[in-house]
C-alpha atoms as a PDB file:
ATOM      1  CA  UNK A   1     127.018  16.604 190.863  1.00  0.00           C
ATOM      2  CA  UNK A   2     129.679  14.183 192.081  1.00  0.00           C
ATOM      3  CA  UNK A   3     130.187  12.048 195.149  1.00  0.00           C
ATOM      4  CA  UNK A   4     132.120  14.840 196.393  1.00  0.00           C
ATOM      5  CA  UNK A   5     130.408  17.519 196.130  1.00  0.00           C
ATOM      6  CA  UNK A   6     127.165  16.133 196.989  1.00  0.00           C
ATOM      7  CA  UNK A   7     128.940  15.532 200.012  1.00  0.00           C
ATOM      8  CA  UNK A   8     130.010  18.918 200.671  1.00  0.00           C
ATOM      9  CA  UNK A   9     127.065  21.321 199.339  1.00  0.00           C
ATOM     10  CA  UNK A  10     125.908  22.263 202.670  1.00  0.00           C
ATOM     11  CA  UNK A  11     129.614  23.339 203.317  1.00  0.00           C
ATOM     12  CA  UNK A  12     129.088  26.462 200.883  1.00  0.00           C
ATOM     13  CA  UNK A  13     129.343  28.975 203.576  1.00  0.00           C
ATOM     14  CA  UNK A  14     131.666  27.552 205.432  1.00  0.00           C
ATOM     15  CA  UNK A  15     134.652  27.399 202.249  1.00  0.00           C
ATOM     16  CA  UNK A  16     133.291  30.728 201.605  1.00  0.00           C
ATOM     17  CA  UNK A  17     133.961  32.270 205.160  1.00  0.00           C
ATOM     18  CA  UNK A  18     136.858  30.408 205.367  1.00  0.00           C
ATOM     19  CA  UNK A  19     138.102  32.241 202.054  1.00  0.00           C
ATOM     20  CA  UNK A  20     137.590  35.738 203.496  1.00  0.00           C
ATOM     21  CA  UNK A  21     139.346  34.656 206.565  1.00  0.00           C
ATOM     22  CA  UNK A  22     142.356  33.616 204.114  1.00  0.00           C
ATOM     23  CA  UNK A  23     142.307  36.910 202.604  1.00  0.00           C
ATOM     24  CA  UNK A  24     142.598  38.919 205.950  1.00  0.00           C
ATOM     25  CA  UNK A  25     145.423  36.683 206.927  1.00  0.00           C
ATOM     26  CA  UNK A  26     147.161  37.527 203.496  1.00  0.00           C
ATOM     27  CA  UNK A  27     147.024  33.647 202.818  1.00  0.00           C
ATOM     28  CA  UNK A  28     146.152  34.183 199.070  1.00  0.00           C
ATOM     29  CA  UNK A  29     146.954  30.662 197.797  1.00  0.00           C
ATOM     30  CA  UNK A  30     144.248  29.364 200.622  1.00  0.00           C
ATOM     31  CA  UNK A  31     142.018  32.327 199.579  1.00  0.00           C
ATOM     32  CA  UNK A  32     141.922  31.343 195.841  1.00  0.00           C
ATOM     33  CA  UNK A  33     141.011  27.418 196.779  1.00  0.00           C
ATOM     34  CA  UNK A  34     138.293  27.983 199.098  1.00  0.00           C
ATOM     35  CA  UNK A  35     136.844  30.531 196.948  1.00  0.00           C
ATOM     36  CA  UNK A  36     137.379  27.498 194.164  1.00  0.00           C
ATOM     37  CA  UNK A  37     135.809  25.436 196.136  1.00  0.00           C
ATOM     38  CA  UNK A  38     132.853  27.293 197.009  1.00  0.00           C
ATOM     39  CA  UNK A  39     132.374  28.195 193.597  1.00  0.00           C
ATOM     40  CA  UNK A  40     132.123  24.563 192.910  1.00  0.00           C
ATOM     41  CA  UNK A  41     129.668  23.452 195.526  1.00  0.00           C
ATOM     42  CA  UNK A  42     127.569  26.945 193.978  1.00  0.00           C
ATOM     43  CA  UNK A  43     128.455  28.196 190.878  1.00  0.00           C
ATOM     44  CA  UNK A  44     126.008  30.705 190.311  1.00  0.00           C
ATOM     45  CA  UNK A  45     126.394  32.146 193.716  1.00  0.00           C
ATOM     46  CA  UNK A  46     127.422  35.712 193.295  1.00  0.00           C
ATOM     47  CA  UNK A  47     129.342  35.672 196.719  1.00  0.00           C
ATOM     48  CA  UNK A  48     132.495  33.883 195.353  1.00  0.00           C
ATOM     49  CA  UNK A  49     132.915  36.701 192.772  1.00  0.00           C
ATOM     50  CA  UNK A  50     133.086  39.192 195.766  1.00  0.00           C
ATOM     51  CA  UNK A  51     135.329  37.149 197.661  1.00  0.00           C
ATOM     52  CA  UNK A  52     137.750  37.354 194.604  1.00  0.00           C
ATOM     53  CA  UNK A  53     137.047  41.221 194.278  1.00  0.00           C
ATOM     54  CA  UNK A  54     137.728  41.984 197.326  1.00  0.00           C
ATOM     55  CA  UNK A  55     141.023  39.366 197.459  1.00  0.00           C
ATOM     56  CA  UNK A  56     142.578  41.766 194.546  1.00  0.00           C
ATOM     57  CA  UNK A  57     141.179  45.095 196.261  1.00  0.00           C
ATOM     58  CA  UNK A  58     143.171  44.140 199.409  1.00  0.00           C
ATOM     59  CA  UNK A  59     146.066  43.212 197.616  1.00  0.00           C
ATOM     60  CA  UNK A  60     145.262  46.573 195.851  1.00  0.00           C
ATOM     61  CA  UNK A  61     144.932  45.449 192.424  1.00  0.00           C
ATOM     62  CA  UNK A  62     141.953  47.846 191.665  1.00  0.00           C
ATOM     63  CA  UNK A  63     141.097  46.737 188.080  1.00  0.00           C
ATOM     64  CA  UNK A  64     140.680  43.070 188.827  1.00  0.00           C
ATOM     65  CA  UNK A  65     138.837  44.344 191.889  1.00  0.00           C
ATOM     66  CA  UNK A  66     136.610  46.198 189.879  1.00  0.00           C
ATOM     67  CA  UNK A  67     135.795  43.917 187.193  1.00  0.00           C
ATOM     68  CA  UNK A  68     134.780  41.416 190.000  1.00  0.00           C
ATOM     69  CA  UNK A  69     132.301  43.845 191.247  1.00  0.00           C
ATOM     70  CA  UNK A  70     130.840  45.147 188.591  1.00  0.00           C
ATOM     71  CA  UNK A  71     130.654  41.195 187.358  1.00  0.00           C
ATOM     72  CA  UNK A  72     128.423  40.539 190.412  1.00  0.00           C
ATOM     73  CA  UNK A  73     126.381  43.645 189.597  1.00  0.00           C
ATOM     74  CA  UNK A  74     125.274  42.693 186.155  1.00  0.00           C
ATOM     75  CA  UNK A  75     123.704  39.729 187.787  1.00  0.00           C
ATOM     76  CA  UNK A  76     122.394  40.975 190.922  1.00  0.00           C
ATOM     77  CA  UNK A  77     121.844  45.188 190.614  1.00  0.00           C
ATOM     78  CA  UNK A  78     120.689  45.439 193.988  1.00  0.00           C
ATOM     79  CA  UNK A  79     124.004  43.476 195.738  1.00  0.00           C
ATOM     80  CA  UNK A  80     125.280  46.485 198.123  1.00  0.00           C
ATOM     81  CA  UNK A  81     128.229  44.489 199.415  1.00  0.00           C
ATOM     82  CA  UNK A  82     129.599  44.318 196.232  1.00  0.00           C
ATOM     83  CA  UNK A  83     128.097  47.828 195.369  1.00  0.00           C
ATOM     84  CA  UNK A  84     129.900  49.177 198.585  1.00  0.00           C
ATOM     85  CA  UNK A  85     133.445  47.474 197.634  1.00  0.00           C
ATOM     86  CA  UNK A  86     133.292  48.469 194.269  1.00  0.00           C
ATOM     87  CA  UNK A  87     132.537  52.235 195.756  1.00  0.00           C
ATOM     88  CA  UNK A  88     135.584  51.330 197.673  1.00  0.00           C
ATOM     89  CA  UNK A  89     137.691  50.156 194.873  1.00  0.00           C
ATOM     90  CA  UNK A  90     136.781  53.009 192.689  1.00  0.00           C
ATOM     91  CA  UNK A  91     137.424  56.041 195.124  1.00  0.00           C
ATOM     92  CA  UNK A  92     141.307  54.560 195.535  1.00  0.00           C
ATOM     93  CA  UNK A  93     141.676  54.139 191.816  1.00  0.00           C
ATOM     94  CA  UNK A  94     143.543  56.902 189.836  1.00  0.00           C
ATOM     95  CA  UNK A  95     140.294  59.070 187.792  1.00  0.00           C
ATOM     96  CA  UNK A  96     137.780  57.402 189.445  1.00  0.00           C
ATOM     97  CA  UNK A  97     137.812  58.529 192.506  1.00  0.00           C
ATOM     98  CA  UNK A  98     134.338  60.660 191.692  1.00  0.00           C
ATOM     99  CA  UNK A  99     132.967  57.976 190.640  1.00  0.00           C
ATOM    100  CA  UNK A 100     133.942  55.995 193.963  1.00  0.00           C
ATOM    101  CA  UNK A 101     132.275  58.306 196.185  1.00  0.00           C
ATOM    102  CA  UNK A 102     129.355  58.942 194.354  1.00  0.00           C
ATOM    103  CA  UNK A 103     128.727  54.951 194.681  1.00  0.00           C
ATOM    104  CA  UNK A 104     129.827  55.415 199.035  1.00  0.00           C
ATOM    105  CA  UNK A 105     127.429  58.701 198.989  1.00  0.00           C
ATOM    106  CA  UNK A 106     124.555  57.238 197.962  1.00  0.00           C
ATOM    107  CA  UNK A 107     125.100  53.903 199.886  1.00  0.00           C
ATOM    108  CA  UNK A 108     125.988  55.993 203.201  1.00  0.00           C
ATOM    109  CA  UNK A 109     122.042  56.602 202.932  1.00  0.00           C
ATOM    110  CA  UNK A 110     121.435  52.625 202.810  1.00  0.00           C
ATOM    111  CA  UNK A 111     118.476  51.286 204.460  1.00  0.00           C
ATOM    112  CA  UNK A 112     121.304  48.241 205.308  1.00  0.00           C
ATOM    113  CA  UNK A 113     123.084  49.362 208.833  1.00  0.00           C
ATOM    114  CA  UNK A 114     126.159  47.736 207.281  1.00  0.00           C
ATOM    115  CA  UNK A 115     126.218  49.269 204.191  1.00  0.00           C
ATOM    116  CA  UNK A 116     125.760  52.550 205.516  1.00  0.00           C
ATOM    117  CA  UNK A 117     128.215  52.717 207.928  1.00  0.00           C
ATOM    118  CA  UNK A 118     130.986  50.934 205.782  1.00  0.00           C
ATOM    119  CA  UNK A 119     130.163  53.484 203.580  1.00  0.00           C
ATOM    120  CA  UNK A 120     130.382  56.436 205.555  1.00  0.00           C
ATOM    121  CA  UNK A 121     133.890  54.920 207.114  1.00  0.00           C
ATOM    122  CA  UNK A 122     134.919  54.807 203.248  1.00  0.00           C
ATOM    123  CA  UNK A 123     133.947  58.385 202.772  1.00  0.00           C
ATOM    124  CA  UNK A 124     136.128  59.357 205.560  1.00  0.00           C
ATOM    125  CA  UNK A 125     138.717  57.423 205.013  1.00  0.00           C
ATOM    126  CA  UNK A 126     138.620  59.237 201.440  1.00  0.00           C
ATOM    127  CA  UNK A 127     138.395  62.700 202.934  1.00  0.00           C
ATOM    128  CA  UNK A 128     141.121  62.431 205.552  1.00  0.00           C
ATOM    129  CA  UNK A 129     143.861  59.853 203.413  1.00  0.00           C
ATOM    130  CA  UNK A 130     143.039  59.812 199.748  1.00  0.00           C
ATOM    131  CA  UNK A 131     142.209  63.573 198.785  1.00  0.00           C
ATOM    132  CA  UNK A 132     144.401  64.670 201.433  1.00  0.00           C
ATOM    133  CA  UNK A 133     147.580  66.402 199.853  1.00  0.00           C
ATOM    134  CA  UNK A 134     150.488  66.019 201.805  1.00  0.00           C
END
C-alpha cells in the first residue's frame, strides 16, 4: 500500500458514504471519485460495486445497474442490499419486470427490517406506477 493510502484506510466508510451522498445530490463526477477512492483504500469490498449500481439505477441506466448487482452477487449470494436494488432495477426494466418482483417478493419476507420494508415500498411503488396503465 502507499503512503497515501495507508494514511487513509480507516477513511473507507467515510469516501464511501460520502459517494452515496454524491449520488442523491446528482453530483455524479464526485460520486464516481469517492467511489474510486474507496475502492482503492478496499478493493475487494463489495460495497463500492453497489454504490456504482445504484449511481446508474438512479440515473436510470438499468443495464449498468444490473450488471453491478448481480457483480456483487456472484461474490457475496447472501448481500440483500444489492439483492433488493437489483429487485429494484429489474422490476423498472422493460421484460423483466417478473423477474424484479419476484426478487422484492421474496425479500419483503426478509428477516432484515430494512430489506423488508424497502422491499415492500418497491412492490408498491410497482403496483401503483409501473404496471399501472394510464
Amino acid at each position: 500500500m502507499s503512503d497515501l493510502t495507508n494514511k487513509y484506510k480507516d477513511e473507507f466508510i467515510l469516501f464511501l458514504e460520502a459517494g452515496f451522498i454524491a449520488v442523491n445530490h446528482a453530483d455524479e463526477d464526485s460520486a464516481r471519485k469517492l467511489f474510486a477512492a474507496s475502492k482503492l483504500l478496499k478493493p475487494d469490498n463489495v460495497l463500492n460495486d453497489v454504490g456504482m449500481g445504484y449511481m446508474h439505477m438512479c440515473k436510470l441506466e438499468l443495464k449498468k445497474a444490473e450488471t453491478h448487482f448481480k457483480h456483487v452477487l456472484e461474490s457475496d449470494p447472501t448481500n440483500e442490499m444489492a439483492k433488493t436494488m437489483l429487485g429494484i432495477t429489474l422490476s423498472m426494466s422493460p421484460h423483466k419486470g417478473s423477474e424484479g418482483e419476484k426478487i422484492l417478493t421474496e425479500l419483503a419476507k426478509s428477516s432484515t427490517p430494512e430489506a423488508k420494508k424497502v422491499s415492500k415500498d418497491a412492490l408498491t411503488f410497482v403496483d401503483n406506477f409501473v404496471k399501472k396503465r394510464t
